[in-house]
PDB file of N, CA and C in Angstrom:
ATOM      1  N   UNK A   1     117.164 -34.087 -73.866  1.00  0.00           N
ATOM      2  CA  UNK A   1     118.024 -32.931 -73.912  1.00  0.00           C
ATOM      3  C   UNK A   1     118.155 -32.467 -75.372  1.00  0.00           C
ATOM      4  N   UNK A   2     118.254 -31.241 -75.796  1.00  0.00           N
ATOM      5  CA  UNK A   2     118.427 -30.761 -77.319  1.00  0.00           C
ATOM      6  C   UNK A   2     119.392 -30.630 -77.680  1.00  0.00           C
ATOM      7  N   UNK A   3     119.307 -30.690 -78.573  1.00  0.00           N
ATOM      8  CA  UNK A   3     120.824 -31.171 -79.243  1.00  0.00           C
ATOM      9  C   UNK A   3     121.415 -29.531 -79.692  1.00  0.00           C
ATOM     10  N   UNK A   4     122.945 -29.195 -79.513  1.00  0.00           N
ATOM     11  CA  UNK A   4     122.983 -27.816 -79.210  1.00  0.00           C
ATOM     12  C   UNK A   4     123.089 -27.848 -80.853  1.00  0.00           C
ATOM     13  N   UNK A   5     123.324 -26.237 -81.177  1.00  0.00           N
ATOM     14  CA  UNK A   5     123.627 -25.597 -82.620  1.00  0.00           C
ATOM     15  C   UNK A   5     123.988 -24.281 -82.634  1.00  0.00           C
ATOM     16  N   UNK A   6     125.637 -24.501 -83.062  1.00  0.00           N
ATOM     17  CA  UNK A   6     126.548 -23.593 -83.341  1.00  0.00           C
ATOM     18  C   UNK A   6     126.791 -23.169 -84.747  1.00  0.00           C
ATOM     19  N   UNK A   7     126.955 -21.269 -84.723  1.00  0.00           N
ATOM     20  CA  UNK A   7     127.225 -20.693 -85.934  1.00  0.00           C
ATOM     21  C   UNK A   7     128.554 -20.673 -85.991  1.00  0.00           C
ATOM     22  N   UNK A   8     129.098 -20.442 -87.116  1.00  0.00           N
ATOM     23  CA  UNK A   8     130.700 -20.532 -87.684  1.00  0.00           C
ATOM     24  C   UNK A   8     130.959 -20.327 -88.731  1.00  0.00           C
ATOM     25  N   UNK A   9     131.943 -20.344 -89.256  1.00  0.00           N
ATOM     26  CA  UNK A   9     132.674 -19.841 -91.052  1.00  0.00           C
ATOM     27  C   UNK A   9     133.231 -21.225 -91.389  1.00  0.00           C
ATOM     28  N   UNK A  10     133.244 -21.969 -92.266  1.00  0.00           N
ATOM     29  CA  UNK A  10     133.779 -22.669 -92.952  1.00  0.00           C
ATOM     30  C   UNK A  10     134.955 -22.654 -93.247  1.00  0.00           C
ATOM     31  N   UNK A  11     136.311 -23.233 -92.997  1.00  0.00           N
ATOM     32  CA  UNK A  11     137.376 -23.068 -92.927  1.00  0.00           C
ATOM     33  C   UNK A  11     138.399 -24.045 -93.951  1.00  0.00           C
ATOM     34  N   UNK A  12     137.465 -25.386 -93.962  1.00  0.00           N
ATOM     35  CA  UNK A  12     138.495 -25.905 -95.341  1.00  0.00           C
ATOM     36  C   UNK A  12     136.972 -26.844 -95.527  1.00  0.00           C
ATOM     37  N   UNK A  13     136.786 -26.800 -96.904  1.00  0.00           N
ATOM     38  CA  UNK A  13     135.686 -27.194 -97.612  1.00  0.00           C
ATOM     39  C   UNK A  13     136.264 -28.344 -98.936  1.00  0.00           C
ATOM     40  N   UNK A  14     137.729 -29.435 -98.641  1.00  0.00           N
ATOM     41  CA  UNK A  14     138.404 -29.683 -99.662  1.00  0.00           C
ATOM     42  C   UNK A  14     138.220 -31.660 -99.558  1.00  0.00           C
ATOM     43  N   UNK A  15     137.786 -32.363 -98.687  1.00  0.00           N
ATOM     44  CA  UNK A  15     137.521 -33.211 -98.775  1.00  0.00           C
ATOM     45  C   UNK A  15     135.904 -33.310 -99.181  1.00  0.00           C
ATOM     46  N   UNK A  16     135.934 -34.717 -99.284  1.00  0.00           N
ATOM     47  CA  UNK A  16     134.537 -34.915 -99.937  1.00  0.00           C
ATOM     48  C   UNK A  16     133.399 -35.763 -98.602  1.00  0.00           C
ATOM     49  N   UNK A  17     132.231 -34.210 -98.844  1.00  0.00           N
ATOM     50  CA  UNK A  17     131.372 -34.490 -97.746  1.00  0.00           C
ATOM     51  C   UNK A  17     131.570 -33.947 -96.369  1.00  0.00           C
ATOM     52  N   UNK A  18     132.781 -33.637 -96.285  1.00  0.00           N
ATOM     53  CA  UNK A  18     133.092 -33.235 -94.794  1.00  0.00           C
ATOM     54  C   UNK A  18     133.477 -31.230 -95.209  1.00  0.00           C
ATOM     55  N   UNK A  19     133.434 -30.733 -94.184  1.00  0.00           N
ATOM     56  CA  UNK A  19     134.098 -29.145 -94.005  1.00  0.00           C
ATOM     57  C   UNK A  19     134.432 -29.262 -92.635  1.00  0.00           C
ATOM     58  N   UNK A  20     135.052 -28.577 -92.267  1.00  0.00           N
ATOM     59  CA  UNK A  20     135.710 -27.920 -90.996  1.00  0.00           C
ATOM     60  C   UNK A  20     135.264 -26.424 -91.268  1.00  0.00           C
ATOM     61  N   UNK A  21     134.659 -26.250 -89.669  1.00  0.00           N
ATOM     62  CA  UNK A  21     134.139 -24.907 -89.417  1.00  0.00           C
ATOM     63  C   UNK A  21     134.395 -24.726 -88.085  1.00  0.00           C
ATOM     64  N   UNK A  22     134.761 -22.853 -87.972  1.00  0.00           N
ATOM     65  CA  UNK A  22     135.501 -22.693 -87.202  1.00  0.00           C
ATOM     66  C   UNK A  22     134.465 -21.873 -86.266  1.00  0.00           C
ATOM     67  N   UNK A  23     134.223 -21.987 -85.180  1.00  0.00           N
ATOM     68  CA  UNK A  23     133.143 -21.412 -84.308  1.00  0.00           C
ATOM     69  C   UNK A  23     133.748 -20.277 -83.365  1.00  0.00           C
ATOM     70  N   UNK A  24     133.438 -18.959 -82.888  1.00  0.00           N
ATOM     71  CA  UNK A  24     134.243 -18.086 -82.432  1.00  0.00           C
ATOM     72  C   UNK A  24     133.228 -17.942 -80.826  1.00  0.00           C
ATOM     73  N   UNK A  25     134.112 -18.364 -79.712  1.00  0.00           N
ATOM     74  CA  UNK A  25     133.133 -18.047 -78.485  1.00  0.00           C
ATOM     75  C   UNK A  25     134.245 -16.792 -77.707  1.00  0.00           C
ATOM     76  N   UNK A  26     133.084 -15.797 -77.513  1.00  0.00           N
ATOM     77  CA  UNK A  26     133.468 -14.747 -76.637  1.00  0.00           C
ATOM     78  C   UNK A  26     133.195 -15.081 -75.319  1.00  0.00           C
ATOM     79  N   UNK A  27     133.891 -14.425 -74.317  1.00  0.00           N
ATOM     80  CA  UNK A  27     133.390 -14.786 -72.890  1.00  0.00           C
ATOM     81  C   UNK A  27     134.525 -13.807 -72.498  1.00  0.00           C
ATOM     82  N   UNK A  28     133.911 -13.452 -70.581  1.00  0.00           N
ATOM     83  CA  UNK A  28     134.476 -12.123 -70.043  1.00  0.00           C
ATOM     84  C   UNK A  28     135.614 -12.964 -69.253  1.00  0.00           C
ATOM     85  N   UNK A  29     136.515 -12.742 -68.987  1.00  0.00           N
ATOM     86  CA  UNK A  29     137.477 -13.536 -67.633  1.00  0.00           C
ATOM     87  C   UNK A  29     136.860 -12.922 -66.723  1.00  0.00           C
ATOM     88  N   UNK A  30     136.782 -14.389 -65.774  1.00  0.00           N
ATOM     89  CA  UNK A  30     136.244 -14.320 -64.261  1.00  0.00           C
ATOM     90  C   UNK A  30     137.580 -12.956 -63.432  1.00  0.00           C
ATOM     91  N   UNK A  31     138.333 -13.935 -63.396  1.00  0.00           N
ATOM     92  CA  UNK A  31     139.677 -12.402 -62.570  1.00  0.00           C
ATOM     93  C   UNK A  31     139.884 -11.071 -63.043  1.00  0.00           C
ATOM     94  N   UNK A  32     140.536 -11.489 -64.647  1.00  0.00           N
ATOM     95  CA  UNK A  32     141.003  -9.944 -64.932  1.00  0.00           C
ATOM     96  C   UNK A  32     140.246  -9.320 -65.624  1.00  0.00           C
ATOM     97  N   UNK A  33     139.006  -9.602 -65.972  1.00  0.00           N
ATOM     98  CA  UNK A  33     137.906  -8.863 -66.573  1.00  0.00           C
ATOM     99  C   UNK A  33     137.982  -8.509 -67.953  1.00  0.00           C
ATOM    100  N   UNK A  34     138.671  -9.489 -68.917  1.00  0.00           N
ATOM    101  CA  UNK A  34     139.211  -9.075 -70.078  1.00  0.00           C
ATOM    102  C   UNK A  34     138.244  -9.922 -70.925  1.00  0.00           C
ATOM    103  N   UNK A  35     138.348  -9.500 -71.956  1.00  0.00           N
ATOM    104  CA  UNK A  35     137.197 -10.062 -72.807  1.00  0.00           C
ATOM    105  C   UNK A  35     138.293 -10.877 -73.833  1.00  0.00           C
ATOM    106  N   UNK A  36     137.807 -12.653 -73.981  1.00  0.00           N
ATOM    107  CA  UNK A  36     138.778 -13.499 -74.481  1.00  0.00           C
ATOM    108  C   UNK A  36     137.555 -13.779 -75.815  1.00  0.00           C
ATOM    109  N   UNK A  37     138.915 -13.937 -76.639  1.00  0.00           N
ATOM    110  CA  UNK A  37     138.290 -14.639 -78.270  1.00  0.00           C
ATOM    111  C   UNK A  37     138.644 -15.971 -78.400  1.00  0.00           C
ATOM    112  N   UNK A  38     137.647 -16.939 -78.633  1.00  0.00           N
ATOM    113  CA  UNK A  38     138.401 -18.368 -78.409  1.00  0.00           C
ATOM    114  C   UNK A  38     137.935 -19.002 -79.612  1.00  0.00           C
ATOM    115  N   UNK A  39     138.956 -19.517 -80.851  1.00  0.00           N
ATOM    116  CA  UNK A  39     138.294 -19.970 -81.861  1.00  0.00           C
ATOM    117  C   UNK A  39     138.479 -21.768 -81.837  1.00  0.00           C
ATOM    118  N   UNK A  40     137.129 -22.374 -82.015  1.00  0.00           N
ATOM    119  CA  UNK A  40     137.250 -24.087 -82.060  1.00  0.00           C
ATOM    120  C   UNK A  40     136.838 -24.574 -83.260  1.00  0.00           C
ATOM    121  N   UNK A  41     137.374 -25.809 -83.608  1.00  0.00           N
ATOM    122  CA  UNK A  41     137.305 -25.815 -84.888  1.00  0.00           C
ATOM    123  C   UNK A  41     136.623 -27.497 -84.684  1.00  0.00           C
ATOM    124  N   UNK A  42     135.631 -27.375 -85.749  1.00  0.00           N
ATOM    125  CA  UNK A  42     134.564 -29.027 -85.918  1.00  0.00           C
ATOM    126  C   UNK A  42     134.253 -29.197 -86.671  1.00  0.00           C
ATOM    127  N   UNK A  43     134.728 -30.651 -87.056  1.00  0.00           N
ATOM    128  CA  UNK A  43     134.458 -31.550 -88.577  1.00  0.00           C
ATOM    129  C   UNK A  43     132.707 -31.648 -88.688  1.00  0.00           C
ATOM    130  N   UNK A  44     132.178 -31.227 -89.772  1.00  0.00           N
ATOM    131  CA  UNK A  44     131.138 -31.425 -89.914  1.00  0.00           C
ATOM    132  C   UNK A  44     131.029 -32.240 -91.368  1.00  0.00           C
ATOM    133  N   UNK A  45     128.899 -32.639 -91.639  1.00  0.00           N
ATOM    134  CA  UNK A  45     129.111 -33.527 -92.560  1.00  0.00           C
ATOM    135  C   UNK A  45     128.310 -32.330 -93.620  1.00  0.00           C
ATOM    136  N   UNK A  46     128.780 -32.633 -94.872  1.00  0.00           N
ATOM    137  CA  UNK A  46     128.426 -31.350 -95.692  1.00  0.00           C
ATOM    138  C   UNK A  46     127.809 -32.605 -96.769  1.00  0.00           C
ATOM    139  N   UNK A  47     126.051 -33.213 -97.032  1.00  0.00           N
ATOM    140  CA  UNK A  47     126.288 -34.545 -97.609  1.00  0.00           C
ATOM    141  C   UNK A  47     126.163 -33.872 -99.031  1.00  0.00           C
ATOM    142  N   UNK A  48     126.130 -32.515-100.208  1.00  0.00           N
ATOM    143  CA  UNK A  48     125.711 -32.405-101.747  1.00  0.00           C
ATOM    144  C   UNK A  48     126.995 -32.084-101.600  1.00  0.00           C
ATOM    145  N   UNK A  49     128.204 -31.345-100.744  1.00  0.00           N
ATOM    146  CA  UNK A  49     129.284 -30.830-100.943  1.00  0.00           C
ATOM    147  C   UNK A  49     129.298 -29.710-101.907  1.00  0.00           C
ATOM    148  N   UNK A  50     128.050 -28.842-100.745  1.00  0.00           N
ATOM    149  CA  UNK A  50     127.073 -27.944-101.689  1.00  0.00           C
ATOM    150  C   UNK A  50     128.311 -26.374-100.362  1.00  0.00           C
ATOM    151  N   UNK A  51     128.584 -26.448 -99.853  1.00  0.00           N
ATOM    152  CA  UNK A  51     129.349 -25.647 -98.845  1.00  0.00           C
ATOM    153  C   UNK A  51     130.659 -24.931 -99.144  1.00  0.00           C
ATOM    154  N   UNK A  52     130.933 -23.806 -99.307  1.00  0.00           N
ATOM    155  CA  UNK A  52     132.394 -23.580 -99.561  1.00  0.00           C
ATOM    156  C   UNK A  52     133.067 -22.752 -98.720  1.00  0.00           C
ATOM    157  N   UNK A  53     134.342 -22.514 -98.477  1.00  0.00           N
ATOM    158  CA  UNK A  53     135.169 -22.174 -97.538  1.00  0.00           C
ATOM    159  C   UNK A  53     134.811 -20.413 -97.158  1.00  0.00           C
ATOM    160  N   UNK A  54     134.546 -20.189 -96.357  1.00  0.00           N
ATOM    161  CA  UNK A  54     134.390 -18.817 -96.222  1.00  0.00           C
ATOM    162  C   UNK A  54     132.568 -18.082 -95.913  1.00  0.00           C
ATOM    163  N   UNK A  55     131.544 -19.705 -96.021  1.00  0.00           N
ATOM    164  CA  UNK A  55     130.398 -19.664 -95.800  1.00  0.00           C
ATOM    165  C   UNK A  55     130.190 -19.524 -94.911  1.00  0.00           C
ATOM    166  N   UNK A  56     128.843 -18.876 -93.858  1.00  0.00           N
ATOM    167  CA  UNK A  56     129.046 -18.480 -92.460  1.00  0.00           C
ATOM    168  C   UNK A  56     127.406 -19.864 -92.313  1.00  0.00           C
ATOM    169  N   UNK A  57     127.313 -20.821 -91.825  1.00  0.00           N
ATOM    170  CA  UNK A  57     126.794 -22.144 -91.045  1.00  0.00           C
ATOM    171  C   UNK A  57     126.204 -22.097 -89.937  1.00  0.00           C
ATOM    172  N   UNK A  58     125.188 -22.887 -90.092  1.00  0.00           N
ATOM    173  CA  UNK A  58     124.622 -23.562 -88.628  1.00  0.00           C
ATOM    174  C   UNK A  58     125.114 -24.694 -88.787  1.00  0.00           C
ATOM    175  N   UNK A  59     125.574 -25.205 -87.430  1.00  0.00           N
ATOM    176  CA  UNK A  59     125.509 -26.782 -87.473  1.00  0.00           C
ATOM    177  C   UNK A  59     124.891 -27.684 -85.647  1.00  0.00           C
ATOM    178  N   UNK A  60     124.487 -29.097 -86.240  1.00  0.00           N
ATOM    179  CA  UNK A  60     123.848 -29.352 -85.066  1.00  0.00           C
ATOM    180  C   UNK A  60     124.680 -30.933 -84.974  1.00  0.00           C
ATOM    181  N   UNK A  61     124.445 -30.934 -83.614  1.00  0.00           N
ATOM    182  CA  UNK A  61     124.737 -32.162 -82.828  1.00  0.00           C
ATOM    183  C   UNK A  61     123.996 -33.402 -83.894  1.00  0.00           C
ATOM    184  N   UNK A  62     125.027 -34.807 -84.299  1.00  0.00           N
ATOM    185  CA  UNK A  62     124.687 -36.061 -84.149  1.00  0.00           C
ATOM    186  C   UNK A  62     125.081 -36.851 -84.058  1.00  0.00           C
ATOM    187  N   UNK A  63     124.061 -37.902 -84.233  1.00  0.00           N
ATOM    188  CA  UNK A  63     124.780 -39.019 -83.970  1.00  0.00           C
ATOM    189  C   UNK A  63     126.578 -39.193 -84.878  1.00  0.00           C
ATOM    190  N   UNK A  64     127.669 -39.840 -84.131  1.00  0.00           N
ATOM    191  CA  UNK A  64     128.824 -39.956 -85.043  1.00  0.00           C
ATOM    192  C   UNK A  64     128.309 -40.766 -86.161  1.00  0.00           C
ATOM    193  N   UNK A  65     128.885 -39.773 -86.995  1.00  0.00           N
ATOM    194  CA  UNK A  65     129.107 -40.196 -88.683  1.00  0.00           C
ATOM    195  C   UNK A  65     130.009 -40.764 -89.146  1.00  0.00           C
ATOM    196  N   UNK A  66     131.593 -40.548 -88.376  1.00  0.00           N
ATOM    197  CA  UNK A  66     132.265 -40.808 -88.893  1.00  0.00           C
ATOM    198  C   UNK A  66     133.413 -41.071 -87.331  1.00  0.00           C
ATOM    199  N   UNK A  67     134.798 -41.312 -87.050  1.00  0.00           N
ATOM    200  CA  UNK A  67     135.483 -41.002 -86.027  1.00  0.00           C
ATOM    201  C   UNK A  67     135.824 -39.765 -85.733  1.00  0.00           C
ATOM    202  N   UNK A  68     135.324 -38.812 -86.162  1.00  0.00           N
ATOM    203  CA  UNK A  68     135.572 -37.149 -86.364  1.00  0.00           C
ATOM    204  C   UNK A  68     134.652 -36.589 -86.292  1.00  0.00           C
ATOM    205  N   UNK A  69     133.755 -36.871 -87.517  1.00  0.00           N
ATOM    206  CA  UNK A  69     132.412 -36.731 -87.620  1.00  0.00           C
ATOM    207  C   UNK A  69     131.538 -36.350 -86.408  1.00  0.00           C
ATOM    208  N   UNK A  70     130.929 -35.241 -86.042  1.00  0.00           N
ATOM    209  CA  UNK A  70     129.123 -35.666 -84.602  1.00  0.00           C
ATOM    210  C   UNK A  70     128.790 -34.624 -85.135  1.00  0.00           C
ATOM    211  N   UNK A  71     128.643 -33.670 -85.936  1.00  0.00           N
ATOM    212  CA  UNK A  71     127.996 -32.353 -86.205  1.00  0.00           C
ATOM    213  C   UNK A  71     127.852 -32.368 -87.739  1.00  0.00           C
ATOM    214  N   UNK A  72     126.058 -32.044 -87.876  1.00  0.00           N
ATOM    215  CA  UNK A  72     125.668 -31.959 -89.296  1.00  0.00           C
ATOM    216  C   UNK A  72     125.505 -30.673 -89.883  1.00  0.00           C
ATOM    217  N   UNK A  73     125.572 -30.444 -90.652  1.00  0.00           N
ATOM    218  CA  UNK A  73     125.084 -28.610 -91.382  1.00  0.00           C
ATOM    219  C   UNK A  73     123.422 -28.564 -91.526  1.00  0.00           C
ATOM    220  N   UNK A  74     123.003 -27.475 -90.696  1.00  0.00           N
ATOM    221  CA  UNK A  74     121.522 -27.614 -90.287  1.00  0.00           C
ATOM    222  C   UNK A  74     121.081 -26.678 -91.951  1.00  0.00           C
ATOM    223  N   UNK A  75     121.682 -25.659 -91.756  1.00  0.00           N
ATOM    224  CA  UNK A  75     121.322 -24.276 -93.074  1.00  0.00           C
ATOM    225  C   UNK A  75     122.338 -23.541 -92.913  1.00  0.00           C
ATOM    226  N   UNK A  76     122.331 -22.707 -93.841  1.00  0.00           N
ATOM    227  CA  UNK A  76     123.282 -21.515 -94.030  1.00  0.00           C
ATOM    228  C   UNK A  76     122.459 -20.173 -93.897  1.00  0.00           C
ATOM    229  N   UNK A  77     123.552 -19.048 -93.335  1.00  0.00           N
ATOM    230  CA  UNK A  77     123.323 -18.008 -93.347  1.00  0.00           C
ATOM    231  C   UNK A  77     122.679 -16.922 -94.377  1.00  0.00           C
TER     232      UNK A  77
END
């Protein structure tokens, strides 16, 4: 199975090695037909702490790095 990879903005870039990035999924509601904004937020591993807050990211599925940690920074936008 492939390992998925989500785009996102970088949201706090202040520990060392890690960022939090915030991923935005659109989707239609099944009933009222309204279009929902849903923002999730995932610890990723940033290893030069080359990343800063406000960067727009790929990141991919791995193995845990850490207890938080499962998603690496593939490239940037």
């Amino acid at each position: 199975m492939p390992k998925r990879v989500l785009c996102g903005v970088v949201t706090k870039a202040e520990c060392d090695k890690t960022i939090k990035v915030s991923v935005l999924q659109v989707y239609k509601d099944k009933l009222y037909k309204k279009v929902i904004k849903k923002y999730k937020k995932y610890t990723a591993h940033d290893e030069n702490n080359h990343y800063k807050k406000g960067d727009r990211v790929f990141i991919q599925e791995h193995k845990p790095i850490s207890a938080t940690k499962k998603w690496v920074v593939v490239q940037v936008e």
